[in-house]
N, C-alpha and C. Protein backbone atom coordinates (compact mmCIF):
# COMPACT_ATOMS: atom_id res chain seq x y z
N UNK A 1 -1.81 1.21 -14.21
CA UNK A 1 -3.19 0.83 -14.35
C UNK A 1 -3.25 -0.57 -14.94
N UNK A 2 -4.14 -1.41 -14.59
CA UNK A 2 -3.93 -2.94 -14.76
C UNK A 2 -5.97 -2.92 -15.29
N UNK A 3 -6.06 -3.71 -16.73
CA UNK A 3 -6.92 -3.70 -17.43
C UNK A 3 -7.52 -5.51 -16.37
N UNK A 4 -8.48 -5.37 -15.73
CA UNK A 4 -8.83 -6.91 -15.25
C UNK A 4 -9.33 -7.38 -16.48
N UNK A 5 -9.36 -8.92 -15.74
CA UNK A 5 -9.77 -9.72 -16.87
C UNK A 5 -11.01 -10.26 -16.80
N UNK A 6 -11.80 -9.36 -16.60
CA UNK A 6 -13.25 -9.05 -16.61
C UNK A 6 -13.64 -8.60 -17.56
N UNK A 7 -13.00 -7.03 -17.74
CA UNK A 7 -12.58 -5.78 -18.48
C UNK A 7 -12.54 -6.45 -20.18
N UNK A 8 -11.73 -7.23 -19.88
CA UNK A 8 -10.73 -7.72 -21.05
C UNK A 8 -11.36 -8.80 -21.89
N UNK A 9 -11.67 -9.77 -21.19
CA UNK A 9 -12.43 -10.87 -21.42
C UNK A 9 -14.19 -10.32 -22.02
N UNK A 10 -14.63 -9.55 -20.99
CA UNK A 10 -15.57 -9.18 -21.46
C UNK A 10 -15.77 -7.88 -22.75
N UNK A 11 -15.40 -6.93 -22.77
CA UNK A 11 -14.97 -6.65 -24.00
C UNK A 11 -15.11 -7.46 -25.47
N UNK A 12 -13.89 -8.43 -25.41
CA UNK A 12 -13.79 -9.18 -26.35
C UNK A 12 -14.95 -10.24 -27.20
N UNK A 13 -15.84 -10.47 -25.79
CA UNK A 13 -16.66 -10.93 -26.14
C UNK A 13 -18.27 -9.97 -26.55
N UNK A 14 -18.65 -9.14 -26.38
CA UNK A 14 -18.47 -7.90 -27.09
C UNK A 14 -18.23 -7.65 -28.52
N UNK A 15 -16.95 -7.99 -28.30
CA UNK A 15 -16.43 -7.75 -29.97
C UNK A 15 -16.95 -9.04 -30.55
N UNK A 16 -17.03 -10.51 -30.30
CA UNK A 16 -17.42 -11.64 -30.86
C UNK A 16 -18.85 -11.15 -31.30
N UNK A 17 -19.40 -10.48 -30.64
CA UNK A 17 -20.86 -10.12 -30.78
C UNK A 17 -21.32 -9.43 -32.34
N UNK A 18 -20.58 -8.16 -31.74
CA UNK A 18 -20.54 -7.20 -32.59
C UNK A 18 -20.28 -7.27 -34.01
N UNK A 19 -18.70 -8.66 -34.23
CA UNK A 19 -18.27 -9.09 -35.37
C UNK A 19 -19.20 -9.89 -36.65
N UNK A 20 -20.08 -10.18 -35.60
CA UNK A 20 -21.47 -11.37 -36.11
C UNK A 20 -22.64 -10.39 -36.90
N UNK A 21 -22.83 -9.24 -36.41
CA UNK A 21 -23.21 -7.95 -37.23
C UNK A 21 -25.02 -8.58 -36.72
N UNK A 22 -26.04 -7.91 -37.10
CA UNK A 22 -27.36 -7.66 -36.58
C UNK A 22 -27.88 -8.17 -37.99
N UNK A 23 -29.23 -8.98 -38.01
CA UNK A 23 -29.70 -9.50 -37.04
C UNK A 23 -29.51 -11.09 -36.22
N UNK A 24 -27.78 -11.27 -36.83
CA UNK A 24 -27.47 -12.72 -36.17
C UNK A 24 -26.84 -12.77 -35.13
N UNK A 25 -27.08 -13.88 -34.27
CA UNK A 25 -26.67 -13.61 -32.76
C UNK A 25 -25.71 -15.21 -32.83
N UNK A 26 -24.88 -15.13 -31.56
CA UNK A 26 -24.25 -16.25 -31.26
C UNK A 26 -24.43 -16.56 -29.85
N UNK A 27 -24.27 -18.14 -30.17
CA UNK A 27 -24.51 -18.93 -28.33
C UNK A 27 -23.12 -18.77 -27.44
N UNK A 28 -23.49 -18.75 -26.18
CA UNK A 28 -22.53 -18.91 -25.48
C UNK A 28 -21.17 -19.61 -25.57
N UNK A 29 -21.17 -20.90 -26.10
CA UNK A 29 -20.28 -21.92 -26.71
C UNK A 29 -19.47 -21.24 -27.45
N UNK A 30 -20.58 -20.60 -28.44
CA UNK A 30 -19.84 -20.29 -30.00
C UNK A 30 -18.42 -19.02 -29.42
N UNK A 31 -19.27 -18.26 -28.69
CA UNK A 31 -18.37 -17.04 -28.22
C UNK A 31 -17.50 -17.67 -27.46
N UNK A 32 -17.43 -18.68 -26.07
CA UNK A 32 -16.30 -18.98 -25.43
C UNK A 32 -15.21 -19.64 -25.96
N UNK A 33 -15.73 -20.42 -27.10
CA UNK A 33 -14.65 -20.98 -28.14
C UNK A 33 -13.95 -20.34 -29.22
N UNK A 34 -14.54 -19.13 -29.44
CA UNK A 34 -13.70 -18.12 -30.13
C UNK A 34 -12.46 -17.53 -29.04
N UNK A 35 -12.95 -17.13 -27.75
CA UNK A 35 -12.09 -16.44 -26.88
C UNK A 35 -11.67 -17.22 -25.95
N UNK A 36 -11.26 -18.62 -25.91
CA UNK A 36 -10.65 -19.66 -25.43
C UNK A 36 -11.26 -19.10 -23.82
N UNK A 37 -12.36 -19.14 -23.38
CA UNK A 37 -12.94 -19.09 -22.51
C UNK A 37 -14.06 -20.35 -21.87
N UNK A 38 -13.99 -20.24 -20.64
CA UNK A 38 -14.65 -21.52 -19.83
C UNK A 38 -16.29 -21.35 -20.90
N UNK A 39 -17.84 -21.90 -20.88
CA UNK A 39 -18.87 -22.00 -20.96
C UNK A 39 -19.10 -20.68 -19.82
N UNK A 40 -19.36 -21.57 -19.07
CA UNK A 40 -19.66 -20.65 -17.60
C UNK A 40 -19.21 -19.34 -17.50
N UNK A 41 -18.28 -19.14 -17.56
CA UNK A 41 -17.36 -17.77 -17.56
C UNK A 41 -17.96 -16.62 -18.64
N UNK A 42 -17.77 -17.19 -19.47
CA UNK A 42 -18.57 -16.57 -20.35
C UNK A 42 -20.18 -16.23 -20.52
N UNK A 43 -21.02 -17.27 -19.79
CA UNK A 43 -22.09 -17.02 -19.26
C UNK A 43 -22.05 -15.69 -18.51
N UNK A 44 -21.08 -15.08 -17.31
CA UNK A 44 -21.21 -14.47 -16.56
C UNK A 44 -20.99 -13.69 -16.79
N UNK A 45 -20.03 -13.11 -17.77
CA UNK A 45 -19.82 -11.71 -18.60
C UNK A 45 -20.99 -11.71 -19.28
N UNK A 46 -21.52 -12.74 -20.12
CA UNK A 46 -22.77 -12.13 -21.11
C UNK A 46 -23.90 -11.38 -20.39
N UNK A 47 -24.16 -12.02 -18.90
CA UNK A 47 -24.89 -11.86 -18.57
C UNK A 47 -25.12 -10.30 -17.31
N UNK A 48 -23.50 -9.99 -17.47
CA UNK A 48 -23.36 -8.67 -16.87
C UNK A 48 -23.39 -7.60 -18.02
N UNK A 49 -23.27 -7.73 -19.51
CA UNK A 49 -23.43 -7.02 -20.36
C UNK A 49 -24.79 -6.87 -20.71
N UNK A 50 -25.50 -7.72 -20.77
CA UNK A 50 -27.08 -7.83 -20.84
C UNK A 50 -27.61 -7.27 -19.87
N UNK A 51 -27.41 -7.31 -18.41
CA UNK A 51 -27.93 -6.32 -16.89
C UNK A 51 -28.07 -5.23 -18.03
N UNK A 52 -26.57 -4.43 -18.18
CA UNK A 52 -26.04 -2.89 -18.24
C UNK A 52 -26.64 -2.61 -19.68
N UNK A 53 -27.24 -3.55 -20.15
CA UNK A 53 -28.31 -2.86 -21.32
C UNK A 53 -27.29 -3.12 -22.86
N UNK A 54 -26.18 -3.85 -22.95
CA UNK A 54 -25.29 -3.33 -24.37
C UNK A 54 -25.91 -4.87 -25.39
N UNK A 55 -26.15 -5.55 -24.41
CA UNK A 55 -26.65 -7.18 -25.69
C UNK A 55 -28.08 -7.47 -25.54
N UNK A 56 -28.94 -8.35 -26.15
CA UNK A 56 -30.11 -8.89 -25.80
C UNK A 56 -29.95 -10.50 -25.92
N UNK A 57 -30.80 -11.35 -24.97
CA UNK A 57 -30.73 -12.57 -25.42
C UNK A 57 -32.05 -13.47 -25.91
N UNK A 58 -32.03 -14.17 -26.34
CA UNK A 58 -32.67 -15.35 -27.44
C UNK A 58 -32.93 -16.47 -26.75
N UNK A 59 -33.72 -16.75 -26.10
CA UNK A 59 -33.49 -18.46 -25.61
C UNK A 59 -33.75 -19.21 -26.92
N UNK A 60 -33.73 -20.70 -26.99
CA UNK A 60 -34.22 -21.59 -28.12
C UNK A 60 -33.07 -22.09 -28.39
N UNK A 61 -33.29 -23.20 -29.45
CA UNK A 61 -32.40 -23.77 -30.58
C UNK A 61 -31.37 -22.40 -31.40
N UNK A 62 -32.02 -21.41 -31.53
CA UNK A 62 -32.00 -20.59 -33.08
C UNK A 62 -31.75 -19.34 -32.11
N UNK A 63 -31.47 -19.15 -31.01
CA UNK A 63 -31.23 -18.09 -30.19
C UNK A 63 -30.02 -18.09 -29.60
N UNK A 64 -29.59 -16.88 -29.03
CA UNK A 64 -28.38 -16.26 -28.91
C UNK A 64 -28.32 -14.82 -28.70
N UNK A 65 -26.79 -14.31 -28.40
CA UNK A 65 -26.89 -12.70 -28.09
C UNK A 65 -26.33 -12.21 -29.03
N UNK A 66 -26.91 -11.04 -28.85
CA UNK A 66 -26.61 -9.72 -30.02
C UNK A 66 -27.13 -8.76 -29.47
N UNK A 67 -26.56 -7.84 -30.00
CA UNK A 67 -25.95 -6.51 -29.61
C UNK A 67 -27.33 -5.69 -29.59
N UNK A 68 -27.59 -4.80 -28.42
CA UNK A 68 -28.87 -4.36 -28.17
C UNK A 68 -29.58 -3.16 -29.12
N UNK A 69 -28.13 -2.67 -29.47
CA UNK A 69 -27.94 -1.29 -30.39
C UNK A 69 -27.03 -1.26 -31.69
N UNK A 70 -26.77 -0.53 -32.09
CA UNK A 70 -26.10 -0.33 -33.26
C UNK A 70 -24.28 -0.13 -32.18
N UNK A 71 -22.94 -0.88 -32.75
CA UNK A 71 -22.06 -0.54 -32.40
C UNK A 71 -21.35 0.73 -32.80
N UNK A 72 -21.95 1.66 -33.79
CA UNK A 72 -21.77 2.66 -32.99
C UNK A 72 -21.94 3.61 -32.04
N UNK A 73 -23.21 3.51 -31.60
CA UNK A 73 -23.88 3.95 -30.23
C UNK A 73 -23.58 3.47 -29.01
N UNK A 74 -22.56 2.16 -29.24
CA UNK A 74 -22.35 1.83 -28.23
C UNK A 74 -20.55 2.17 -27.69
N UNK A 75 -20.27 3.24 -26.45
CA UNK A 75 -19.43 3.57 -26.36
C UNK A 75 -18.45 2.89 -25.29
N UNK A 76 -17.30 2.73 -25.50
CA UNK A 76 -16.63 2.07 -24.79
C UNK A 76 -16.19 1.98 -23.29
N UNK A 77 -15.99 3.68 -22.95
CA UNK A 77 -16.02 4.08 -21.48
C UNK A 77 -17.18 3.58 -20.77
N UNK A 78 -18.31 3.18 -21.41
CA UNK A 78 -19.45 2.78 -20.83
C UNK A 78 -19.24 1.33 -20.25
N UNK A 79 -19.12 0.58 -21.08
CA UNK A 79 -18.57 -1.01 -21.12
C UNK A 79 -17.62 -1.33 -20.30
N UNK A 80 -16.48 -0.39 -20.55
CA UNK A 80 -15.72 -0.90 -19.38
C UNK A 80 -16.26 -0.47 -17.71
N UNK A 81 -16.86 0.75 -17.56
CA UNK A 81 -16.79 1.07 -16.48
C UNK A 81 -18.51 -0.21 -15.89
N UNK A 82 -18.98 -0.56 -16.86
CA UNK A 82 -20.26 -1.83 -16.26
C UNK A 82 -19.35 -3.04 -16.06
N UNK A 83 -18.19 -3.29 -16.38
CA UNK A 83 -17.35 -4.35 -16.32
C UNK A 83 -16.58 -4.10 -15.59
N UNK A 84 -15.87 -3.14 -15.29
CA UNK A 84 -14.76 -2.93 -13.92
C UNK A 84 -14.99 -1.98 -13.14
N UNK A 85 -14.14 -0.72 -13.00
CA UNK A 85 -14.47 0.44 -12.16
C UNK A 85 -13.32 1.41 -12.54
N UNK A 86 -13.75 2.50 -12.39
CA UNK A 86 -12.86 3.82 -12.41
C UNK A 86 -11.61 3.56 -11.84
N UNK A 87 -10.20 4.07 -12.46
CA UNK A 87 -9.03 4.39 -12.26
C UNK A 87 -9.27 4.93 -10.38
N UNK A 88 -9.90 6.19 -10.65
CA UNK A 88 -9.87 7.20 -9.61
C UNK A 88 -11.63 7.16 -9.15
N UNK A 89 -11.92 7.21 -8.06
CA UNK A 89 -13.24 7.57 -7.63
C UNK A 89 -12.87 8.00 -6.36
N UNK A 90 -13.36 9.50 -6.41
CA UNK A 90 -13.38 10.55 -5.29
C UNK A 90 -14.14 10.11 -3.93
N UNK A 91 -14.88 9.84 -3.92
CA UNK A 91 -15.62 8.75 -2.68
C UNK A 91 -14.66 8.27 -2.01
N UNK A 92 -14.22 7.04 -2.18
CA UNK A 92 -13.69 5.94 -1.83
C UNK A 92 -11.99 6.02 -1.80
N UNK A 93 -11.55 6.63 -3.00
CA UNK A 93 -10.12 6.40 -3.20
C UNK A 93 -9.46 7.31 -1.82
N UNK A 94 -9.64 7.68 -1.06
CA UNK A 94 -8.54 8.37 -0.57
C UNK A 94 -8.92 7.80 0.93
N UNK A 95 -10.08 7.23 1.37
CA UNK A 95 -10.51 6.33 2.13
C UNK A 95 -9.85 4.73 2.19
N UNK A 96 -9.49 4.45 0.97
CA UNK A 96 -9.08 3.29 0.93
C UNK A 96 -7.79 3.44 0.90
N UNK A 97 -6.66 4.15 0.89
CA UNK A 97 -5.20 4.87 0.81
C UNK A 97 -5.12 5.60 1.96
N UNK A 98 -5.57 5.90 2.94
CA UNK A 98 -5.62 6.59 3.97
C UNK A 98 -4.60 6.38 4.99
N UNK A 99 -3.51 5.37 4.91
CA UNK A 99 -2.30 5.31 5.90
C UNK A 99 -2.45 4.07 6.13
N UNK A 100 -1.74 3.25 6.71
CA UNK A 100 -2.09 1.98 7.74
C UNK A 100 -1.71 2.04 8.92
N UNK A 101 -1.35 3.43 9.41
CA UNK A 101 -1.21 3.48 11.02
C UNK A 101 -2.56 4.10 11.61
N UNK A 102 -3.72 4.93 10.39
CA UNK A 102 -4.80 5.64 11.06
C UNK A 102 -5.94 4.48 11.23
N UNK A 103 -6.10 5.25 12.39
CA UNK A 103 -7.15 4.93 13.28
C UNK A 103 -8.13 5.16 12.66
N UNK A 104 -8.83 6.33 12.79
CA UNK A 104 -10.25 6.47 12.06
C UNK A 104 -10.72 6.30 10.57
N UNK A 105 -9.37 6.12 9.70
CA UNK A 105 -9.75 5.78 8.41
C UNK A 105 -9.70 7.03 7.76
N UNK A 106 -9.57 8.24 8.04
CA UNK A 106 -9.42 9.45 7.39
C UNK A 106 -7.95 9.63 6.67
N UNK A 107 -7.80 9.85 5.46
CA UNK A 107 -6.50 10.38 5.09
C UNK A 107 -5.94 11.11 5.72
N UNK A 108 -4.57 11.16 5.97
CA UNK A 108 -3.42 12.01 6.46
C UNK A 108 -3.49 12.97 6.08
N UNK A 109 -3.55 13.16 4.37
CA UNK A 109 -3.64 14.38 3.44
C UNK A 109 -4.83 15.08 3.32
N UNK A 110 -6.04 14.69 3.99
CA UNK A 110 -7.48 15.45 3.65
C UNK A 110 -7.31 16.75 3.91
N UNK A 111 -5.86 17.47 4.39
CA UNK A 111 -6.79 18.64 4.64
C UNK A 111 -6.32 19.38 3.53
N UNK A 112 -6.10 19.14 2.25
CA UNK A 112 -6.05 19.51 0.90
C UNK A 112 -4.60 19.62 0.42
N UNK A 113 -3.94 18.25 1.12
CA UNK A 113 -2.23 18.70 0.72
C UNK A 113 -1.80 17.76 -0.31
N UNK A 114 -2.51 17.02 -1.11
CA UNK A 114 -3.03 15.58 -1.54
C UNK A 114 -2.27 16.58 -3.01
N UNK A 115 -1.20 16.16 -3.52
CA UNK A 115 -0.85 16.15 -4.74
C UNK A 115 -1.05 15.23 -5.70
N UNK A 116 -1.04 13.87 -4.90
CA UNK A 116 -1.50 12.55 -5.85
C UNK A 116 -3.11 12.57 -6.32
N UNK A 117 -3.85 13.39 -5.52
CA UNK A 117 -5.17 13.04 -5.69
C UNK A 117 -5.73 13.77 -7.33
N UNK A 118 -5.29 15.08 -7.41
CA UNK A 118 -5.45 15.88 -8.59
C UNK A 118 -4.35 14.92 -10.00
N UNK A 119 -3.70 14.54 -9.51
CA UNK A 119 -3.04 13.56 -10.79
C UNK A 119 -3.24 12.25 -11.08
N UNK A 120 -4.75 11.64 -10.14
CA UNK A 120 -4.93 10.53 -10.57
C UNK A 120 -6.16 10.80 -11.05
N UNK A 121 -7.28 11.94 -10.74
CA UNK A 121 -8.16 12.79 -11.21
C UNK A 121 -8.00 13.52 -12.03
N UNK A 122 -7.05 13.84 -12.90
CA UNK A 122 -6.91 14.39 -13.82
C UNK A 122 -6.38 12.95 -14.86
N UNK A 123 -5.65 12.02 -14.51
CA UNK A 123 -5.21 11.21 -15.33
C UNK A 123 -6.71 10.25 -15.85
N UNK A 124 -7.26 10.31 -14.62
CA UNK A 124 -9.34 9.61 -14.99
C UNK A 124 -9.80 10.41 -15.67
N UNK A 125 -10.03 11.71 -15.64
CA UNK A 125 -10.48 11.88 -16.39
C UNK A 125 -10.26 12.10 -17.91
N UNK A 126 -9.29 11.88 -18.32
CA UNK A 126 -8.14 12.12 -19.67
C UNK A 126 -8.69 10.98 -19.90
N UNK A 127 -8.11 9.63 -19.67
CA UNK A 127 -8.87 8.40 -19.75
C UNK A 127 -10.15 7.93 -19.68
N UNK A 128 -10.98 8.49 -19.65
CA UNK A 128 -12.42 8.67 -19.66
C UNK A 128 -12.55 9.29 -20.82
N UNK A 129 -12.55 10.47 -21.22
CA UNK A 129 -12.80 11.63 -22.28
C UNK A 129 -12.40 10.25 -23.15
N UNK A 130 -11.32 9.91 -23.43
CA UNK A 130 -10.81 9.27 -24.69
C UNK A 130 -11.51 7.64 -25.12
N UNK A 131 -11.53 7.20 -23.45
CA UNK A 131 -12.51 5.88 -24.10
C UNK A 131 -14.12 6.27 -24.26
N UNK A 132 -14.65 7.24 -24.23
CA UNK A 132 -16.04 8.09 -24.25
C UNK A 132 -16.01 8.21 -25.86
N UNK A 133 -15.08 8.56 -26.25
CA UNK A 133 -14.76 8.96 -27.49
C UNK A 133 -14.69 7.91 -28.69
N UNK A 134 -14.46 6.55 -27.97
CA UNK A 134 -14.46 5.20 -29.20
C UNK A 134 -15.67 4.46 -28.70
N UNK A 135 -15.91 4.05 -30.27
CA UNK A 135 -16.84 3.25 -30.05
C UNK A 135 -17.26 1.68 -30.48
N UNK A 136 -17.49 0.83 -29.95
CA UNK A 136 -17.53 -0.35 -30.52
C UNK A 136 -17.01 -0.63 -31.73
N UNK A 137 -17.89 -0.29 -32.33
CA UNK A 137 -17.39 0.18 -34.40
C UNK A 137 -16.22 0.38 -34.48
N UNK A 138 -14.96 1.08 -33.68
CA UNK A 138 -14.44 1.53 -33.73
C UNK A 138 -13.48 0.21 -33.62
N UNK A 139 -13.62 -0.38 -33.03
CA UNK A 139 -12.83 -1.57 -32.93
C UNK A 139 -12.88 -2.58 -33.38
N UNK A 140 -13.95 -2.51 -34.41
CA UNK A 140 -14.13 -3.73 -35.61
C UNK A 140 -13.13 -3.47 -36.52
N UNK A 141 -12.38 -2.35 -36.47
CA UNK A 141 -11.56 -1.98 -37.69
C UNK A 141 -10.23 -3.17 -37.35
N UNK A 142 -9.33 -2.64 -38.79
CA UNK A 142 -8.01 -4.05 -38.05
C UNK A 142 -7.03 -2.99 -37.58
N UNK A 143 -6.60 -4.10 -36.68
CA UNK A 143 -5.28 -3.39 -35.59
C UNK A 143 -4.67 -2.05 -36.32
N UNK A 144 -3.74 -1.69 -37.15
CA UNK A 144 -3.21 -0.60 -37.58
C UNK A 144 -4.57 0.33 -37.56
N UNK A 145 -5.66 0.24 -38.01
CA UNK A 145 -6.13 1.36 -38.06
C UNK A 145 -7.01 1.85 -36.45
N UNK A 146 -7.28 1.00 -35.63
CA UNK A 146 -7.30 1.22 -34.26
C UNK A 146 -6.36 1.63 -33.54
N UNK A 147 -5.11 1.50 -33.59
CA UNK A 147 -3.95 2.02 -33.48
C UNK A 147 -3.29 3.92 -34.32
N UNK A 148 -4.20 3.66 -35.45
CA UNK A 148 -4.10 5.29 -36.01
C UNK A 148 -5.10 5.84 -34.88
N UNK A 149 -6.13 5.47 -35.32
CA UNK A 149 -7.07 6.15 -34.42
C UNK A 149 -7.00 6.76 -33.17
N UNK A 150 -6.19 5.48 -32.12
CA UNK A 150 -5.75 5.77 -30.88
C UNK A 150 -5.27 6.82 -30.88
N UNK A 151 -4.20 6.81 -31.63
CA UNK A 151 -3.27 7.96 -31.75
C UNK A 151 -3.66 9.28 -31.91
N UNK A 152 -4.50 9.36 -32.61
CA UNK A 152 -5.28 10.77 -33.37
C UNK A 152 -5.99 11.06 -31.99
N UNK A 153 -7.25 10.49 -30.92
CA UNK A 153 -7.91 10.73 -30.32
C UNK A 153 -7.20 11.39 -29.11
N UNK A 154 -5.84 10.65 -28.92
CA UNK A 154 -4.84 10.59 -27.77
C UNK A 154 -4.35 11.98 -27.85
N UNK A 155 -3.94 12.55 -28.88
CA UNK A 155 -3.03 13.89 -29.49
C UNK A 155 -4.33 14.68 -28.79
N UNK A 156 -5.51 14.75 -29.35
CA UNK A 156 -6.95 15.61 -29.20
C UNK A 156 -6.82 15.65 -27.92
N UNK A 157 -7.05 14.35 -26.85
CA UNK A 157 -7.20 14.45 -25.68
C UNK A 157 -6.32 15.26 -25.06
N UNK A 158 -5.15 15.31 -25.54
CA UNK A 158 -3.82 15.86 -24.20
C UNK A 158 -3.71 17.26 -24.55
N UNK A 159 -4.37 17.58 -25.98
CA UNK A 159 -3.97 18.93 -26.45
C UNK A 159 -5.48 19.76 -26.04
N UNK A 160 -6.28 19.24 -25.71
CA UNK A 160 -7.56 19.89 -25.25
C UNK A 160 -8.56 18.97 -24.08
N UNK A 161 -7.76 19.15 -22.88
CA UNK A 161 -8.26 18.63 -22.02
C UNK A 161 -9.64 18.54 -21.36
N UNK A 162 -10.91 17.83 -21.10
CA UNK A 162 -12.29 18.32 -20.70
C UNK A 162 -12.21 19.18 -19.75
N UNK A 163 -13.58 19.96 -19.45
CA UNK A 163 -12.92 20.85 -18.96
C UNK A 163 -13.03 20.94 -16.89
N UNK A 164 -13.55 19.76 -16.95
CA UNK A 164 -13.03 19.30 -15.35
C UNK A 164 -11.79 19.16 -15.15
N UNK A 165 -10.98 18.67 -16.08
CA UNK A 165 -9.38 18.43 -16.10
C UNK A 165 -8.58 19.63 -15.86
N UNK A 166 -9.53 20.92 -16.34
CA UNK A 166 -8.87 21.96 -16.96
C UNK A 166 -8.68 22.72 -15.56
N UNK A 167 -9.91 22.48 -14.65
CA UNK A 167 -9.76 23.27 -13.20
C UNK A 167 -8.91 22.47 -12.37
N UNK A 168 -8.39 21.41 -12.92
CA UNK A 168 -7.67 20.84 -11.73
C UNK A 168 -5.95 21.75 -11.49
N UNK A 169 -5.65 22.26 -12.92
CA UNK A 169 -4.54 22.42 -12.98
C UNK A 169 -4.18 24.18 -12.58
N UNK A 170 -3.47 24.12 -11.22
CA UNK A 170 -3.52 25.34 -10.42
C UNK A 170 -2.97 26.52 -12.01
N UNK A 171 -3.30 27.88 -11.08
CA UNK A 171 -3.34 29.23 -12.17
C UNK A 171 -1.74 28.89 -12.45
N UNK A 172 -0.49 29.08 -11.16
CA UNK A 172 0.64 29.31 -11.62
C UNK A 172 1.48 28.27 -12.56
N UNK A 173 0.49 27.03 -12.65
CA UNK A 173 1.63 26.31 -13.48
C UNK A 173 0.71 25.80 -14.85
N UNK A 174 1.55 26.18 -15.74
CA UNK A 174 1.33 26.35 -17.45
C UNK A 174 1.46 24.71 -18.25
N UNK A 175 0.45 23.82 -18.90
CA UNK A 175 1.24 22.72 -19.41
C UNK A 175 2.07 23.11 -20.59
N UNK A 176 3.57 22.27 -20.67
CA UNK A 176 4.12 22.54 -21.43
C UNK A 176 3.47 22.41 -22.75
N UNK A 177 4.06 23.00 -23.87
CA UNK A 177 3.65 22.91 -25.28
C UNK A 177 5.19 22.40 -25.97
N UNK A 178 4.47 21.57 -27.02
CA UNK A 178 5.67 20.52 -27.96
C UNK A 178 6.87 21.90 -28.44
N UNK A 179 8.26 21.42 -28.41
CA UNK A 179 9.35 22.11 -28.24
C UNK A 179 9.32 23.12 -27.48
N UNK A 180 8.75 23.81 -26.21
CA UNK A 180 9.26 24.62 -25.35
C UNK A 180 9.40 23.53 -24.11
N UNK A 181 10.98 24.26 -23.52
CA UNK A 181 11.98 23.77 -22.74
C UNK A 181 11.52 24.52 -21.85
């Protein structure tokens, strides 16, 4: 899985936002020069975060963006998925993987023999549940303790899967549990 630098970039700036705390906002400048980013560029993320509802903006001298809500209300699976797109999407993904010798564009595997499809749908949704689960706030903290955190949420996620995850995984096979061989 490859984080774009849409994803990434925008995010961060995000976090420039967020770091500035309510009710002070920062200009475009101020944010692209924190995140060694073009003017422009940064225009275009602000202005795809502002569409999807997470910043507000200020015209004027004394204006700037800030954060539409409180960062903890604001959740991360949200942000990324207004900034990039799903790992896995059932629509499209097996349409767009469908062979390069077929003709009509239909998968080879549609007629339910698709082992990859339940393990990239189960791996989305694991990855979903967990960035659903942090929240902006969550990443104002410093590195080690975003890194505990990860960890703690990560253990939760794998040890209690949502429960779309939970039908993916056929009756006869059991996930292992820590020390059974």
């Amino acid at each position: 899985m490859k984080i774009s630098a849409q994803e990434e970039y925008g995010l961060r700036c995000l976090l420039q936002i967020a770091r500035r705390g309510d009710p002070a906002s920062l200009s475009i400048t101020e944010i692209a020069e924190a995140e060694g980013l073009s003017a422009p560029y940064a225009a275009k993320l602000l202005a795809l975060l502002r569409q999807e509802g997470f910043i507000e903006s200020t015209r004027g001298r004394s204006g700037g963006y800030r954060l539409n809500r409180p960062a903890i209300e604001i959740r991360l699976g949200s942000v990324l998925t207004a900034l990039g797109e799903h790992l896995f999407t059932e629509g499209d993904f097996c349409q767009k993987h469908a062979g390069t010798e077929t003709t009509d564009g239909a998968c080879v595997h549609s007629g339910g023999s698709c082992n990859l499809r339940s393990l990239w749908q189960t791996l989305e949704s694991w990855m979903r549940h967990t960035l659903d689960g942090l929240t902006l706030a969550d990443l104002l903290q410093n590195e080690q303790s975003v890194a505990e955190l990860m960890r703690q949420r990560l253990a939760v996620t794998l040890t209690a899967p949502p429960e779309e995850t939970i039908s993916l995984v056929p009756l006869n096979i059991r996930p292992r549990t820590a020390g059974v061989v």
